[in-house]
N, C-alpha and C. Protein backbone atom coordinates (compact mmCIF):
# COMPACT_ATOMS: atom_id res chain seq x y z
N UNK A 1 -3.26 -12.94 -28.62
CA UNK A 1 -3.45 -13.69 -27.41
C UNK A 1 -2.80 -12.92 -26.25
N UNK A 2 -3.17 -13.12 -25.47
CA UNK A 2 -3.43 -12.04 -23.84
C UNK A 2 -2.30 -12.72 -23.45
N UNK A 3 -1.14 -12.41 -22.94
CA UNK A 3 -0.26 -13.19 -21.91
C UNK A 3 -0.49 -12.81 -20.51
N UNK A 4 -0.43 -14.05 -19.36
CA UNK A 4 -0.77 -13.36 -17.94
C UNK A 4 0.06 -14.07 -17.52
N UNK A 5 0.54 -13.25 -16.81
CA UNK A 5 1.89 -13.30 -15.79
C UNK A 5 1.58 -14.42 -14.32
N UNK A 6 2.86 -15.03 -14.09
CA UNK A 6 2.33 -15.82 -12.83
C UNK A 6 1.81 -15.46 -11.99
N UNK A 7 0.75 -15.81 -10.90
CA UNK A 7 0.79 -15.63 -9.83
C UNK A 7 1.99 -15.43 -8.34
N UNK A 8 2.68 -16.07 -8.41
CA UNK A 8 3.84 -16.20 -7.71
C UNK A 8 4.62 -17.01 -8.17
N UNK A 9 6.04 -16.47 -7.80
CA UNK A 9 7.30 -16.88 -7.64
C UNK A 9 7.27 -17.90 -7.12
N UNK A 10 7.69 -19.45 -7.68
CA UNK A 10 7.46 -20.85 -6.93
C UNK A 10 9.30 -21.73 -7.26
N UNK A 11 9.85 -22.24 -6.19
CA UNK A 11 10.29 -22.83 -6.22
C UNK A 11 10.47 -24.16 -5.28
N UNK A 12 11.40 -25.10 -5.27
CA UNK A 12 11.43 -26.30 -4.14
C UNK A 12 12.17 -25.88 -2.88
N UNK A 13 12.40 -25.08 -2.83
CA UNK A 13 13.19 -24.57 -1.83
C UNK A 13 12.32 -22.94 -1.48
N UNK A 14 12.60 -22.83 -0.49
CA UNK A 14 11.61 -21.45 0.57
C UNK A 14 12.77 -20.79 -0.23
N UNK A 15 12.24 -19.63 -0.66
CA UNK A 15 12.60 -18.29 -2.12
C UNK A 15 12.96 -17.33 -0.76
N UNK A 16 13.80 -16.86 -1.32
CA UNK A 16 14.56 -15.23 -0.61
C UNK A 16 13.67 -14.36 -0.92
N UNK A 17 12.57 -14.24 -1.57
CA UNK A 17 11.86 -13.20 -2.28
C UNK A 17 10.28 -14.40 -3.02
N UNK A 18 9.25 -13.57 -2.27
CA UNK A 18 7.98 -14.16 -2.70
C UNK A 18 7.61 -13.42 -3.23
N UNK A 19 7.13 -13.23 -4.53
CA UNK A 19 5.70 -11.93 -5.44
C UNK A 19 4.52 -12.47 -5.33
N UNK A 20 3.47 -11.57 -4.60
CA UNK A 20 2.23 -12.36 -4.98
C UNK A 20 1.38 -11.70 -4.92
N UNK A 21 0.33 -11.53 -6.24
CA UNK A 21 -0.94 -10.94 -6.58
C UNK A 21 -2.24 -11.14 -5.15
N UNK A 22 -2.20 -9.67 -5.03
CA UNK A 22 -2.76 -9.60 -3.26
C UNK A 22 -4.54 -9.20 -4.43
N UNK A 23 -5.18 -10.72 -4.10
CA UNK A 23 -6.80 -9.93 -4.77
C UNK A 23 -7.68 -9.78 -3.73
N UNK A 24 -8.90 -9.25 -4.11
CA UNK A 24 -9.61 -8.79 -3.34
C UNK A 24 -9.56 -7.78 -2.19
N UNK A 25 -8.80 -6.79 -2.79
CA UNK A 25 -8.35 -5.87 -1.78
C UNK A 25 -9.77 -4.91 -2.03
N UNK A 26 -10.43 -3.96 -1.14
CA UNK A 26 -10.55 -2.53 -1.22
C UNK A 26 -10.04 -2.07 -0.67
N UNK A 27 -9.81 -0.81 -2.31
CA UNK A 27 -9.03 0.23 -1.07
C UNK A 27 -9.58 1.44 -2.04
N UNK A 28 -9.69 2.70 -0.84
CA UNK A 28 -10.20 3.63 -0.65
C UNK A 28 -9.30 4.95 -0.60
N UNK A 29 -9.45 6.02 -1.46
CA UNK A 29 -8.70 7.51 -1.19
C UNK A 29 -9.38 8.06 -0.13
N UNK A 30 -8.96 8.54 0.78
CA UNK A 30 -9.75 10.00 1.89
C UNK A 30 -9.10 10.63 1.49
N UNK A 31 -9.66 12.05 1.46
CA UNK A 31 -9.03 13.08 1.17
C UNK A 31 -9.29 14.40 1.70
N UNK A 32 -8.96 15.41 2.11
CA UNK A 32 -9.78 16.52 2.62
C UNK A 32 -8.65 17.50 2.31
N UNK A 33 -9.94 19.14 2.06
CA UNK A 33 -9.60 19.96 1.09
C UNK A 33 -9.85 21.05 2.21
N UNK A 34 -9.68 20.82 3.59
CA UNK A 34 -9.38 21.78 4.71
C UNK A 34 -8.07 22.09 4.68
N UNK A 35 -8.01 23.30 4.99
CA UNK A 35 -6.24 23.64 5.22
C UNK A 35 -5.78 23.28 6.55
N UNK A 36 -6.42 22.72 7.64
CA UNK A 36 -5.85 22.62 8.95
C UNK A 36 -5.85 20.90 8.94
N UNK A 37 -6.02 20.33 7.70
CA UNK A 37 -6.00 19.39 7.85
C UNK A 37 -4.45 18.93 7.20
N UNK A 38 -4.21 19.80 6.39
CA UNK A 38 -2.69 20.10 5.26
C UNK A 38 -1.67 20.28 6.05
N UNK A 39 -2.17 21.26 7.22
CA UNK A 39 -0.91 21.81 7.98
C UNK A 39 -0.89 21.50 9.24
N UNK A 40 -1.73 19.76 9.61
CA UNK A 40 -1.66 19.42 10.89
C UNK A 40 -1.93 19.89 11.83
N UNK A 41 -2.63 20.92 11.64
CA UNK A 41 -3.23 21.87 13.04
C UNK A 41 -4.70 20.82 13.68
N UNK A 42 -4.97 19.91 12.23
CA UNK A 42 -6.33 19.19 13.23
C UNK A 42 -6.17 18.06 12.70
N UNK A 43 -6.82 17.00 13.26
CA UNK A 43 -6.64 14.95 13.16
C UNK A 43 -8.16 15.41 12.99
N UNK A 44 -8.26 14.45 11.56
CA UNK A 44 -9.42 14.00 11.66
C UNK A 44 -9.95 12.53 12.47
N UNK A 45 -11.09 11.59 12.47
CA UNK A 45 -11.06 10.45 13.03
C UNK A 45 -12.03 9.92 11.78
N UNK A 46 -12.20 8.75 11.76
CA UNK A 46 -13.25 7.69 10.70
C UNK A 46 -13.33 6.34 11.61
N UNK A 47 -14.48 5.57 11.70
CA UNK A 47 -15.10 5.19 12.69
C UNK A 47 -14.86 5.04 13.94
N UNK A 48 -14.27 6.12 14.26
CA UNK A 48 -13.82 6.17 16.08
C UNK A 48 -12.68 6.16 16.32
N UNK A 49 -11.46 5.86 14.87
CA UNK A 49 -9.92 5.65 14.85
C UNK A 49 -9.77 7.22 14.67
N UNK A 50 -8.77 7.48 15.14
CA UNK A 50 -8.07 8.46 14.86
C UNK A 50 -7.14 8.09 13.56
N UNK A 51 -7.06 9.65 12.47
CA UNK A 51 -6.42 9.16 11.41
C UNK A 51 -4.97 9.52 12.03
N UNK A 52 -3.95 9.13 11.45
CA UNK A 52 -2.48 9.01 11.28
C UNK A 52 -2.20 10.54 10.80
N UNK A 53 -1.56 11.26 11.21
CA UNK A 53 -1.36 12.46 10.30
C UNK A 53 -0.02 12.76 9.82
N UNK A 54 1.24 12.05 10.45
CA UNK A 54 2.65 12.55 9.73
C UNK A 54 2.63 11.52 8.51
N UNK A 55 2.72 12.01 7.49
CA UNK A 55 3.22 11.43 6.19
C UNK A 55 3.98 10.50 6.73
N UNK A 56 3.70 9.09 6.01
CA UNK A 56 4.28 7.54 6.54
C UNK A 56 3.73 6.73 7.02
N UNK A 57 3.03 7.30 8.77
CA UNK A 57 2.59 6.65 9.00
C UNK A 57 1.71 5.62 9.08
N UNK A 58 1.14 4.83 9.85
CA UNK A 58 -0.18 4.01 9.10
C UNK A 58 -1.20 3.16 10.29
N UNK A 59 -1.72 2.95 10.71
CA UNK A 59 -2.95 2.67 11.04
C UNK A 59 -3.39 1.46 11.06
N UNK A 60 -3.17 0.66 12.01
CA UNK A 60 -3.64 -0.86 11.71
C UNK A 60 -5.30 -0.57 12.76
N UNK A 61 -5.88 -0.39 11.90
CA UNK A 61 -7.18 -0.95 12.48
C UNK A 61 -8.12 -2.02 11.94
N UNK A 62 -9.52 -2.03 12.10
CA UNK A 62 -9.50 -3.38 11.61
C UNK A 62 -9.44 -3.44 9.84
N UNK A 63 -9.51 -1.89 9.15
CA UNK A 63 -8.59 -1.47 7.91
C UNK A 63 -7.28 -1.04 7.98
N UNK A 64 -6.66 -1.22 7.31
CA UNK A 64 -5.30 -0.48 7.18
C UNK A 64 -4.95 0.91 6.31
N UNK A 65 -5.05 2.02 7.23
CA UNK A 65 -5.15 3.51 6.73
C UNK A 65 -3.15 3.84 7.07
N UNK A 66 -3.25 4.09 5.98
CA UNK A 66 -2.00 4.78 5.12
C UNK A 66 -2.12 6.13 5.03
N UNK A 67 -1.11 6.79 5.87
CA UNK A 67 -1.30 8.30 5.39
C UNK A 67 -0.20 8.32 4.40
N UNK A 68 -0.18 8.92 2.89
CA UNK A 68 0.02 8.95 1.96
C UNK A 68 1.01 10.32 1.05
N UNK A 69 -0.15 11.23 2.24
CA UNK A 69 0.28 12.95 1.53
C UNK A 69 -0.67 13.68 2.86
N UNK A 70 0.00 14.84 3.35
CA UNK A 70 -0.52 15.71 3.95
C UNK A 70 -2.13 15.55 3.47
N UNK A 71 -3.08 15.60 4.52
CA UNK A 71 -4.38 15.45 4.31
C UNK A 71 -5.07 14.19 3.14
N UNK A 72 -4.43 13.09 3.04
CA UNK A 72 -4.72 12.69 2.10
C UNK A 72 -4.05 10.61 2.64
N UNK A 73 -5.08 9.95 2.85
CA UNK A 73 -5.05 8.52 2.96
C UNK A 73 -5.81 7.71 1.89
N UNK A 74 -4.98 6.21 2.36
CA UNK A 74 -5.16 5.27 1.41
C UNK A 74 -6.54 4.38 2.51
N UNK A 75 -7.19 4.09 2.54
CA UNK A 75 -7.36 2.85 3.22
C UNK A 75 -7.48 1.25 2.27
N UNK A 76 -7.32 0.28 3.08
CA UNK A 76 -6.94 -0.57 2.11
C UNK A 76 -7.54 -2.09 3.41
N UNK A 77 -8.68 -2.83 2.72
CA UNK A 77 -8.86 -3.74 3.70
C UNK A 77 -9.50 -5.03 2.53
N UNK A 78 -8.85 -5.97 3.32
CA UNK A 78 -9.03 -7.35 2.74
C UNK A 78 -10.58 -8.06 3.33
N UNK A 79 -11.15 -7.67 4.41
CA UNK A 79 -11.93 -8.25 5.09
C UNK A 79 -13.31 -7.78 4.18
N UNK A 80 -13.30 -6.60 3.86
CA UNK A 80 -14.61 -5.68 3.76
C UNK A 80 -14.77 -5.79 2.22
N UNK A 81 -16.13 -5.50 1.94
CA UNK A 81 -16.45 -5.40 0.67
C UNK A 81 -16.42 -3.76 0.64
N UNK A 82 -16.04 -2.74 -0.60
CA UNK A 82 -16.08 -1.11 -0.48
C UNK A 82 -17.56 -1.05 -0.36
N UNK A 83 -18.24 -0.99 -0.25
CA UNK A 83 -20.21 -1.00 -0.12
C UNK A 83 -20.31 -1.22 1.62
N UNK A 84 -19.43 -2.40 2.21
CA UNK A 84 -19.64 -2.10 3.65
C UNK A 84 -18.66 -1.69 4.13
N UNK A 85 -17.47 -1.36 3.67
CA UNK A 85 -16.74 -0.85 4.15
C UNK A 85 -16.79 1.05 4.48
N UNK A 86 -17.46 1.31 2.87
CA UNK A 86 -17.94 3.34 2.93
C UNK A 86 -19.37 3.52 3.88
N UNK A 87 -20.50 2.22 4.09
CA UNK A 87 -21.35 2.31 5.05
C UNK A 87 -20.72 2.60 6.33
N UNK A 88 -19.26 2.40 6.76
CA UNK A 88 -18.88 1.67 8.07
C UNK A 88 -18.32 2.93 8.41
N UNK A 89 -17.34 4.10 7.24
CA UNK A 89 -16.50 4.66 7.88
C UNK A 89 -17.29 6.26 7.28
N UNK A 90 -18.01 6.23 6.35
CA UNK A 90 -18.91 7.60 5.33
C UNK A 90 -19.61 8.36 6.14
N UNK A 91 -20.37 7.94 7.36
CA UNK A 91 -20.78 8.83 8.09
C UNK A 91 -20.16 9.63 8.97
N UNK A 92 -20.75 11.08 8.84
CA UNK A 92 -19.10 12.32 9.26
C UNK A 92 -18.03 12.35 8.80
N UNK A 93 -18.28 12.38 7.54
CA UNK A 93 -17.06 12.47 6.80
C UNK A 93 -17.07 13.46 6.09
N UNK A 94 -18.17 13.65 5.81
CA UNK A 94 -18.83 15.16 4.68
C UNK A 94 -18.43 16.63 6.32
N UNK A 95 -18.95 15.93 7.33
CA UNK A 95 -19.09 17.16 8.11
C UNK A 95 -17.69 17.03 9.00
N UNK A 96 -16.63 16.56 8.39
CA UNK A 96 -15.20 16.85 9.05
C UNK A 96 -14.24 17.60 7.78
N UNK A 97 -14.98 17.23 6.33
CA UNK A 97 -14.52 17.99 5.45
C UNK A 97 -13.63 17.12 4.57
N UNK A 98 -14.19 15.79 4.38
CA UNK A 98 -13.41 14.54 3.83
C UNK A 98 -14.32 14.28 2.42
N UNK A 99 -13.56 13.72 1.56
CA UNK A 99 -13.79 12.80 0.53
C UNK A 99 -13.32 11.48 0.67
N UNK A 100 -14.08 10.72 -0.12
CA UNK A 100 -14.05 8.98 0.08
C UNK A 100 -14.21 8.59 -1.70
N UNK A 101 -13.41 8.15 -1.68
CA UNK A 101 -13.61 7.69 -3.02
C UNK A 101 -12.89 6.09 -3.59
N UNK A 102 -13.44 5.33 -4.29
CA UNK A 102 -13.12 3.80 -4.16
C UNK A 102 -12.62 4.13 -5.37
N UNK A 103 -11.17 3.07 -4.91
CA UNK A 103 -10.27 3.16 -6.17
C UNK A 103 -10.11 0.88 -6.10
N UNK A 104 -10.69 0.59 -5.86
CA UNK A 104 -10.75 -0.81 -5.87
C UNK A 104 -10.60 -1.54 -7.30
N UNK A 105 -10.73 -1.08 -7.71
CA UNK A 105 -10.96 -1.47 -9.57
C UNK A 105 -9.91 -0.45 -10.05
N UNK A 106 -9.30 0.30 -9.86
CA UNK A 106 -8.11 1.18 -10.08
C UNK A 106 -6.97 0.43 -9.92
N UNK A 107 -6.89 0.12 -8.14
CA UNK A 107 -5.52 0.12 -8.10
C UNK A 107 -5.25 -1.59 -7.47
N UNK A 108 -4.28 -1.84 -7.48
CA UNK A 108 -4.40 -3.74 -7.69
C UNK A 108 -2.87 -3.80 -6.57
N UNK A 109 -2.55 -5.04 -5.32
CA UNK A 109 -1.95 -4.80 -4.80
C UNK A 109 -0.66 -6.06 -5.11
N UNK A 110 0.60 -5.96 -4.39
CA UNK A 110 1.68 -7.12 -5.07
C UNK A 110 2.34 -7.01 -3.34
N UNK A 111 2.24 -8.28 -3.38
CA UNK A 111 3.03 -8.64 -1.63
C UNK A 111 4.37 -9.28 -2.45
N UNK A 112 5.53 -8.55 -1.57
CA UNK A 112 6.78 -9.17 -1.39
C UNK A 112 7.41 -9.13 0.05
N UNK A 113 7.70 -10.72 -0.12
CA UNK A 113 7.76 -10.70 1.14
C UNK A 113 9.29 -11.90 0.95
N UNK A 114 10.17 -11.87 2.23
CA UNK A 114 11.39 -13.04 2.29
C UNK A 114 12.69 -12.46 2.34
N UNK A 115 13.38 -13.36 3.06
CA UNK A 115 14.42 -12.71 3.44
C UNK A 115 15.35 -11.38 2.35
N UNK A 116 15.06 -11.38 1.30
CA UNK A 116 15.90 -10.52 0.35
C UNK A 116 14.84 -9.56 -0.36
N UNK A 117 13.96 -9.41 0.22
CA UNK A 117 12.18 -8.33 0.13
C UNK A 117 13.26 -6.88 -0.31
N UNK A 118 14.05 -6.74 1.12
CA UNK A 118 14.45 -5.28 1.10
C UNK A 118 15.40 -5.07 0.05
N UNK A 119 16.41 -6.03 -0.35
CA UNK A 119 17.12 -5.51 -0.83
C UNK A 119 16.54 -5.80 -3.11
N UNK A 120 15.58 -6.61 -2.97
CA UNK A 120 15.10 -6.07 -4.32
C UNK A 120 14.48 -5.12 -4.45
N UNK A 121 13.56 -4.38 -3.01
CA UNK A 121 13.17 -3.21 -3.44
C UNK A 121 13.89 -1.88 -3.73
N UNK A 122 14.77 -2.43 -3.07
CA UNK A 122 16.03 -1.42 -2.90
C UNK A 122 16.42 -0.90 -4.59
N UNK A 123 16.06 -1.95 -5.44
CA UNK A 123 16.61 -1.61 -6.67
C UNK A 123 15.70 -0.77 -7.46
N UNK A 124 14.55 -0.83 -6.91
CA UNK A 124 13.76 -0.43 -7.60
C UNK A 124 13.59 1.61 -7.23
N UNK A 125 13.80 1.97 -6.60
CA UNK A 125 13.58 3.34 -5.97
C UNK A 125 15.00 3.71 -4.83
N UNK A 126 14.82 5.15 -4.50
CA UNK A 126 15.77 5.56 -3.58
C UNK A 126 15.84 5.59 -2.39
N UNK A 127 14.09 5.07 -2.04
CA UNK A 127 14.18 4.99 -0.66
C UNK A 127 15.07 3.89 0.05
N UNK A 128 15.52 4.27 1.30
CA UNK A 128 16.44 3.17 2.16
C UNK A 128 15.58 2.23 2.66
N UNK A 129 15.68 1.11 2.63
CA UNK A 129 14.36 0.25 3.28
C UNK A 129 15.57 -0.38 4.34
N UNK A 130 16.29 0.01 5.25
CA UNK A 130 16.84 -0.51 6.21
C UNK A 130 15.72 -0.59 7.44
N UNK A 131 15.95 -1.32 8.19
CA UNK A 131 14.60 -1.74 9.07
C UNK A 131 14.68 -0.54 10.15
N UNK A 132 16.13 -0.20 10.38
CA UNK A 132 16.05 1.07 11.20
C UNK A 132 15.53 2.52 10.30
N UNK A 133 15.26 2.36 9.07
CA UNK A 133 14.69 3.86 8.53
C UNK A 133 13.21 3.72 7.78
N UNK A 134 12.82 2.11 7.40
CA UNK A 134 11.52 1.57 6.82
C UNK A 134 11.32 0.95 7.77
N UNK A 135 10.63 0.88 8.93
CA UNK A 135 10.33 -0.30 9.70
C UNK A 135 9.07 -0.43 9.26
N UNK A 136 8.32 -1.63 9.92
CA UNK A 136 7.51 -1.75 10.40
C UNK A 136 6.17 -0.94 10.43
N UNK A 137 5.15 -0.77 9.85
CA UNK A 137 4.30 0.06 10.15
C UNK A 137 4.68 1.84 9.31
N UNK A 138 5.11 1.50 8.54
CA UNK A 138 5.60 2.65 7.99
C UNK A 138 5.45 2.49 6.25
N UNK A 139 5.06 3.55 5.60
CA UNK A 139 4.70 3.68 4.22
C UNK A 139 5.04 4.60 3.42
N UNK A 140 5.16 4.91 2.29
CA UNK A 140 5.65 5.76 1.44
C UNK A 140 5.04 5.42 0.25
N UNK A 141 4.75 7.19 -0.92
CA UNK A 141 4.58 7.04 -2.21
C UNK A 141 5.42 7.35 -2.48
N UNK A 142 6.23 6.85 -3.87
CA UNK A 142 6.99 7.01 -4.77
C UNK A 142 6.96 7.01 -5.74
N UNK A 143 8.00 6.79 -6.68
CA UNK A 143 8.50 6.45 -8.08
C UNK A 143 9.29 5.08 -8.01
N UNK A 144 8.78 4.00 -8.01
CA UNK A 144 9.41 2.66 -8.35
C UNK A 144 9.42 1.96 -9.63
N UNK A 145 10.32 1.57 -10.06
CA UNK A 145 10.63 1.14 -10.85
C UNK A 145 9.63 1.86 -12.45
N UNK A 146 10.05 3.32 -11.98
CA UNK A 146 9.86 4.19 -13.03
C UNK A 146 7.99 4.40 -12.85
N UNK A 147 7.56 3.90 -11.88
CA UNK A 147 5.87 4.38 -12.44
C UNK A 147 5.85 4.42 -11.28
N UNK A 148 4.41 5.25 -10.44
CA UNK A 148 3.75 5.43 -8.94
C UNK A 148 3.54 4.66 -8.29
N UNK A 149 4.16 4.08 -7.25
CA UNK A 149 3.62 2.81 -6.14
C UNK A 149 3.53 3.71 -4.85
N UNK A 150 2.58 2.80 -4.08
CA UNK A 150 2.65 3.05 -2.70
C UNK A 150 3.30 1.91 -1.91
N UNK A 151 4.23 1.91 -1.24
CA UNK A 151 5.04 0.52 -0.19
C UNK A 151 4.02 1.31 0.83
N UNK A 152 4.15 -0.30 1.73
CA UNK A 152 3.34 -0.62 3.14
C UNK A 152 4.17 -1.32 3.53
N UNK A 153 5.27 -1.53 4.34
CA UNK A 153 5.79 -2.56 4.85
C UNK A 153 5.35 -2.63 6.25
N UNK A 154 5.39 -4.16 6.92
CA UNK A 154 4.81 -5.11 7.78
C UNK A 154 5.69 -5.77 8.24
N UNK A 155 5.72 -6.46 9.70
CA UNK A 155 6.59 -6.73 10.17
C UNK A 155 7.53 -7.78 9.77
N UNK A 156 8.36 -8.33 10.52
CA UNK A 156 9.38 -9.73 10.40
C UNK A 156 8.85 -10.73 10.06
N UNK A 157 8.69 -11.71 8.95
CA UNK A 157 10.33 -11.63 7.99
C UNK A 157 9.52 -10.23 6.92
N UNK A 158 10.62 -9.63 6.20
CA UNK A 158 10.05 -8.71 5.67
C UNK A 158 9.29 -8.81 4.70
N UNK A 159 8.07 -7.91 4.66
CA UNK A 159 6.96 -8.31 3.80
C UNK A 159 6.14 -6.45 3.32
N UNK A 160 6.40 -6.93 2.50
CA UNK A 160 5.84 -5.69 1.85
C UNK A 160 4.53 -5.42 0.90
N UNK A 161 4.00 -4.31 0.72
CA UNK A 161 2.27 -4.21 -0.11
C UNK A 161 3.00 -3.08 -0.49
N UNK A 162 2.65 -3.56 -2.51
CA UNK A 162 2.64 -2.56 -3.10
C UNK A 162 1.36 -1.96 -3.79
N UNK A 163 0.92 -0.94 -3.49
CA UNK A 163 -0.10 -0.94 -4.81
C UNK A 163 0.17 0.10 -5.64
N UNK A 164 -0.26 -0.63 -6.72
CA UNK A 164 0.10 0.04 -7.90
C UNK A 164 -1.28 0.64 -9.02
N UNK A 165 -1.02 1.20 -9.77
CA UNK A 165 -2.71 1.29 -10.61
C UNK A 165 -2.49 -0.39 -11.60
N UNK A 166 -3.81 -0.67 -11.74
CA UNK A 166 -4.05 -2.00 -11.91
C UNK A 166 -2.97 -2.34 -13.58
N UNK A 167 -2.98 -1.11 -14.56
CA UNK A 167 -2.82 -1.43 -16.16
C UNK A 167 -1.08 -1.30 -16.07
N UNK A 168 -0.44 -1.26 -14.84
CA UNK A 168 0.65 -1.19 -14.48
C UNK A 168 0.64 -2.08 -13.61
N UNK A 169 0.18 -3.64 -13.36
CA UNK A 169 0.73 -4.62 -12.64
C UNK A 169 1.70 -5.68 -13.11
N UNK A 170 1.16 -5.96 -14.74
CA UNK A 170 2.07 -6.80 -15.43
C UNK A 170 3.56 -6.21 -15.45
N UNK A 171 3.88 -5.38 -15.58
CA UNK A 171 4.78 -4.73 -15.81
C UNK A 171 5.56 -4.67 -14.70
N UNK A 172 4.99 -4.01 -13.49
CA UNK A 172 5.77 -4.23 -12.04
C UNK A 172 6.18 -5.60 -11.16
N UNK A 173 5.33 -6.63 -12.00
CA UNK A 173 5.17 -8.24 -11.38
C UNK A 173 6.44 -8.45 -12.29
N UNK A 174 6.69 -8.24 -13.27
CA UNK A 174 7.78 -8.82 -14.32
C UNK A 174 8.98 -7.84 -13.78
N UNK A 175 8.98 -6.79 -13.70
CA UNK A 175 9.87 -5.87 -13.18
C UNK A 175 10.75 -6.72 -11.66
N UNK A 176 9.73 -7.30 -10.80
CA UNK A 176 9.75 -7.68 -9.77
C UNK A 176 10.55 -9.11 -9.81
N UNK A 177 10.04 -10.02 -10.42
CA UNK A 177 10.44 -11.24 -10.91
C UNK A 177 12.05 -10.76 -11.19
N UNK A 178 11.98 -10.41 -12.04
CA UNK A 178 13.69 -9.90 -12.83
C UNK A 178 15.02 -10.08 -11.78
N UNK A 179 14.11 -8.67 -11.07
CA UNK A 179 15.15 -7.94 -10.03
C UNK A 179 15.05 -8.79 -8.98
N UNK A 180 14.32 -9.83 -8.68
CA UNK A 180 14.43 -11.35 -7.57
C UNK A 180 15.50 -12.11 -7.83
N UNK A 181 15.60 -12.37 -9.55
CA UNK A 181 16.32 -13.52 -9.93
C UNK A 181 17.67 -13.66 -9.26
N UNK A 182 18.50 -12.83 -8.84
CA UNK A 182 20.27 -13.38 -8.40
C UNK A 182 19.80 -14.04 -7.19
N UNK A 183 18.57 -14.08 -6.08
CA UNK A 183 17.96 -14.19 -5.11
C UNK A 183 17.89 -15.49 -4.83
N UNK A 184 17.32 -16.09 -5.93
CA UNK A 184 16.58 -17.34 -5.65
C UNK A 184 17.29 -18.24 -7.09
């Protein structure tokens, strides 16, 4: 028998720390295999946005593009289906020297969000999530809690998007739960 993990963290009282299975996300790799795209000598654009190019940054348009790795973004949108979403952004993409590839069924996303967000993530990896060095609009890949995540954090109260590959969610939701508990 299959065990499935809660949806969220529930108590009678507003939780220092919310987990919650973010569905229906697409999200999308860009990628490009130009060297002036590696070494910042050129910005690409996808439907009229300019992409983000220092590692971190991120992109609120009406998707949310994550730059991830030198030449290399996440996009990630709740609104769009990937079918209208690669219609919307696929054209000139071949002739700027990009790949698009849907990882929607890959990779699966986990919102934490509440006053004590930062300091459970904190346990999980080395990055500093102080609001003066993680703010707002700012992202990173890592090594959390021993396997590959990408953080997205979002503004006040703190709230965070992790995504993770999907056969590694139980594991990071329970991971997550754990390291909440002195919290709540």
């Amino acid at each position: 028998m299959v065990e499935h993990a809660p949806r969220q963290l529930r108590s009678s009282t507003p939780a220092a720390v919310q987990i919650t299975v973010l569905d229906r996300r697409t999200i999308m790799r860009l990628t490009s295999w130009l060297p002036e795209y590696r070494n910042g000598k050129k910005r690409g654009t996808i439907a009229t946005h300019e992409l983000p190019s220092q590692v971190g940054a991120t992109l609120a348009s009406p998707s949310r593009v994550l730059c991830v790795g030198p030449a290399e973004w996440l996009i990630v949108s709740s609104k769009r289906a990937a079918c209208t979403l690669r219609e919307r952004i696929e054209p000139g993409l071949a002739r700027q020297g990009f790949a698009l590839v849907d990882l929607s069924d890959g990779l699966v996303g986990l919102e934490v969000q509440g006053s004590a967000a930062r300091e459970v993530l904190s346990k999980g990896c080395g990055l500093d999530f102080h609001p003066s060095i993680f703010p707002a609009g700012q992202c990173a890949r890592t090594r959390f809690a021993q396997i590959p995540v990408i953080i997205d954090c979002f503004d006040e109260p703190p709230r965070f998007e992790l995504y993770v590959a999907r056969s590694h969610l139980h594991y990071l939701q329970s991971w997550l739960t754990d390291a909440a508990v002195e919290f709540d």
